[in-house]
Protein backbone atom coordinates (compact mmCIF):
# COMPACT_ATOMS: atom_id res chain seq x y z
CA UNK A 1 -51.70 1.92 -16.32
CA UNK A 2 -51.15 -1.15 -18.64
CA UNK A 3 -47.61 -2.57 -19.29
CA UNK A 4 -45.08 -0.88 -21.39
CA UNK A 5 -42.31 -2.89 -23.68
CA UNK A 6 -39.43 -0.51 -24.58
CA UNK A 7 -37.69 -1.46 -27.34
CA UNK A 8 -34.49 0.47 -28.37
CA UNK A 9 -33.20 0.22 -31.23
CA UNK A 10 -29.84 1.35 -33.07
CA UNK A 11 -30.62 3.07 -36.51
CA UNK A 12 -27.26 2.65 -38.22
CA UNK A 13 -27.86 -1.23 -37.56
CA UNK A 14 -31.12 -1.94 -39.01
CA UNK A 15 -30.97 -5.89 -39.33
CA UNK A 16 -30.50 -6.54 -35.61
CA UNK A 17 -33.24 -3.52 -35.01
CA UNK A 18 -35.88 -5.13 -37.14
CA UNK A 19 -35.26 -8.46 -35.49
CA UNK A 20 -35.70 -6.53 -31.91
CA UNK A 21 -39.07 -5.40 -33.28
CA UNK A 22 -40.27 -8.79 -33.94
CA UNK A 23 -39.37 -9.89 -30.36
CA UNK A 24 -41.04 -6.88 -28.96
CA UNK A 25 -43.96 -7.21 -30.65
CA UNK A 26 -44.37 -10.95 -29.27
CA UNK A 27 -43.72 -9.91 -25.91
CA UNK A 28 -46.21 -6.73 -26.62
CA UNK A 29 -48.93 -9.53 -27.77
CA UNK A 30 -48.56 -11.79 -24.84
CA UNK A 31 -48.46 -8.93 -21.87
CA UNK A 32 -51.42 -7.10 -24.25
CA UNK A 33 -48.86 -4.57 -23.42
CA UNK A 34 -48.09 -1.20 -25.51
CA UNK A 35 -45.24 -1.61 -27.48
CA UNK A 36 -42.41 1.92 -27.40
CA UNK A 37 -39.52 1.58 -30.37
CA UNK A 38 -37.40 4.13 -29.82
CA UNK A 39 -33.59 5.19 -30.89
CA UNK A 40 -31.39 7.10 -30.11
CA UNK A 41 -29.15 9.51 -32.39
CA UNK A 42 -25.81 9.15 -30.59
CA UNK A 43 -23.60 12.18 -29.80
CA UNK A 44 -21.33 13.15 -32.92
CA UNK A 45 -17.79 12.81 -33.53
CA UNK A 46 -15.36 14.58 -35.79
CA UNK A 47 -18.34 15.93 -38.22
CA UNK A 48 -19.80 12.66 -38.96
CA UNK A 49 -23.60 13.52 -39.62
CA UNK A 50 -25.54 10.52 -38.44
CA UNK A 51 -28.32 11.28 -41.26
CA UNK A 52 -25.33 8.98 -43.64
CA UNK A 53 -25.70 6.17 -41.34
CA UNK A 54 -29.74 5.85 -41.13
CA UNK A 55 -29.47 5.60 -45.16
CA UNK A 56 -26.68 3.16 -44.66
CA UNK A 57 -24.10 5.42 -46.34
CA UNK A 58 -21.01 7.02 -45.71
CA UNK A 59 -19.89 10.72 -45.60
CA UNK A 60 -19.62 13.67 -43.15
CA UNK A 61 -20.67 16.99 -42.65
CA UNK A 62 -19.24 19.58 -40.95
CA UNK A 63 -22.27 21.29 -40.15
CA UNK A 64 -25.69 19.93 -39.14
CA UNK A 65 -28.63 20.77 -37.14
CA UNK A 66 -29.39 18.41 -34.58
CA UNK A 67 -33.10 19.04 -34.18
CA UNK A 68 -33.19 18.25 -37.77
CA UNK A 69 -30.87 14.77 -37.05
CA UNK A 70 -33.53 13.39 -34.20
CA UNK A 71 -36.38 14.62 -36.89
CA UNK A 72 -34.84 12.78 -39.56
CA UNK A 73 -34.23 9.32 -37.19
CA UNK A 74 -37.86 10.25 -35.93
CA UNK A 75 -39.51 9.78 -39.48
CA UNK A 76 -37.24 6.66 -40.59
CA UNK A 77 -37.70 4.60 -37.29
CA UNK A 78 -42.04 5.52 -38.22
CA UNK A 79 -41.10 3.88 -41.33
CA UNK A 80 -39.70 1.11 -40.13
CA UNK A 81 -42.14 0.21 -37.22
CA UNK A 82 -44.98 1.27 -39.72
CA UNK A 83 -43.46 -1.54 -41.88
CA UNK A 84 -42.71 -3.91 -38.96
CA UNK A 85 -45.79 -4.20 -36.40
CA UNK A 86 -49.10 -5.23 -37.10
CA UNK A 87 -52.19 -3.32 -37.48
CA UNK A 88 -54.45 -2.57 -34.10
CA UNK A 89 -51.42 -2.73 -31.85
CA UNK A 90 -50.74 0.36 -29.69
CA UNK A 91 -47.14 1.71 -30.38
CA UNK A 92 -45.69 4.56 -30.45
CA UNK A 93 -41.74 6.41 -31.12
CA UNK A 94 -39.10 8.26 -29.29
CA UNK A 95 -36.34 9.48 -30.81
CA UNK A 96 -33.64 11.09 -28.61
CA UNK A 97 -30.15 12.19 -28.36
CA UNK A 98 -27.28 11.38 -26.35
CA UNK A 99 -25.43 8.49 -25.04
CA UNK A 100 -27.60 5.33 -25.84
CA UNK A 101 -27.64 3.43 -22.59
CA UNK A 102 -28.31 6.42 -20.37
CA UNK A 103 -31.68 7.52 -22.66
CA UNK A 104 -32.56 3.95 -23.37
CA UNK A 105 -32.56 4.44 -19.22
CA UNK A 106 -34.53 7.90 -18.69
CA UNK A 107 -37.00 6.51 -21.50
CA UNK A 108 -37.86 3.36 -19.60
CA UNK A 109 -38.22 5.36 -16.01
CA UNK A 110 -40.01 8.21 -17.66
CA UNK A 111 -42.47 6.03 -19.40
CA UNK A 112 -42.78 3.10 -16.78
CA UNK A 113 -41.57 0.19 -19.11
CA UNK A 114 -42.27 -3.20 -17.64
CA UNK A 115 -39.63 -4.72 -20.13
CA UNK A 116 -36.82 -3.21 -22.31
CA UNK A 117 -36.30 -5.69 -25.44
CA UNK A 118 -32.53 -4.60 -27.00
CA UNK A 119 -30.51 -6.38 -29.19
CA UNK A 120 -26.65 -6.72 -29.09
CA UNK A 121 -23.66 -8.28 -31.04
CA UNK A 122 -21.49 -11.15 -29.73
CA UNK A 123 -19.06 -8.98 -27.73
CA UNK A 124 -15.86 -8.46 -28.27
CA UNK A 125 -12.64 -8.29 -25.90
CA UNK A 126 -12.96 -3.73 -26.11
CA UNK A 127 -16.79 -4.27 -25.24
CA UNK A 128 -15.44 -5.86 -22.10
CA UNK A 129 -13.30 -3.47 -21.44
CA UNK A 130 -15.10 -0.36 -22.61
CA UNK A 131 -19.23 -2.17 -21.33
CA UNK A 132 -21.63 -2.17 -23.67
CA UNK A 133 -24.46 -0.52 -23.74
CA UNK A 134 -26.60 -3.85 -23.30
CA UNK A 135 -24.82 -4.57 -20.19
CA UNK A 136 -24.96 -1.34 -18.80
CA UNK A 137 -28.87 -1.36 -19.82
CA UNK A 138 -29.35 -4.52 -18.05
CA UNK A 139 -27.20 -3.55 -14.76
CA UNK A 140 -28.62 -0.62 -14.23
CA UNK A 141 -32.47 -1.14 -15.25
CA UNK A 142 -35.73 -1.09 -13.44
CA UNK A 143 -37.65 -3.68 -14.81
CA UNK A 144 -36.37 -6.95 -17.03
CA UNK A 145 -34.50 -6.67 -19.93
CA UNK A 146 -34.50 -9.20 -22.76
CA UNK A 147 -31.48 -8.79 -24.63
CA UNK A 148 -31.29 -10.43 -28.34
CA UNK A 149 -28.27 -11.75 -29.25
CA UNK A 150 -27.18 -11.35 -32.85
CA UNK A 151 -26.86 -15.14 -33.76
């Protein structure tokens, strides 16, 4: 079984995700490793459909089908990695739904990554209070973690 590079990425924050790609796909070129970009459609509040924030707009729905959500994040993170690796590499998507850090988590275990490459934003005083999902990802991980910092 060759090496595996997770990278998760966060949809509704597409700058920091594209630069997470880049890094992975570095690290995925010098392990000869199989690059995994996945995201993660986080559990919704007060009737805000996610679908607004993967087209970077804002609104809210009162219904919506999940399945069709993950689908949706499924076909727009292709897109993007379509649009952001190079040709002749091995990768391949996950979209899934929860709470990020814990199926960022179950996605590295269940696939046996040998490196999780995540970005994250210079934290603020609530992430130290609340923990970010990069520090929860790194505390609690199997194998290394590069984190990104948004610079």
């Amino acid at each position: 079984m060759g090496e595996k590079i997770l990278v998760p990425i966060d949809m509704a924050d597409q700058k920091t995700g594209l630069k997470t790609i880049a890094e992975g796909v570095v690290q995925a070129k010098v392990r000869k490793a199989e690059l995994v970009v996945m995201t993660v459609v986080p559990d919704i509040l007060s009737g805000l459909d996610y679908r607004y924030a993967i087209r970077g707009e804002m609104g809210g729905s009162e219904n919506y089908d999940l399945k069709a959500i993950v689908k949706e994040a499924l076909d727009k993170l292709n897109e993007i990695v379509a649009d952001h690796t190079p040709g002749g590499m091995k990768v391949s998507t996950i979209a899934r739904h929860g709470t990020a850090y814990e199926e960022i988590l179950k996605v590295a275990k269940d696939i046996g990554a040998t490196m999780i490459v995540l970005g994250a934003h210079r934290p603020s005083l609530k992430d130290y209070l609340i923990g970010p999902t990069a520090a929860r990802v790194v505390r609690h991980a199997n194998c290394s973690v590069n984190v990104m910092r948004d610079n």
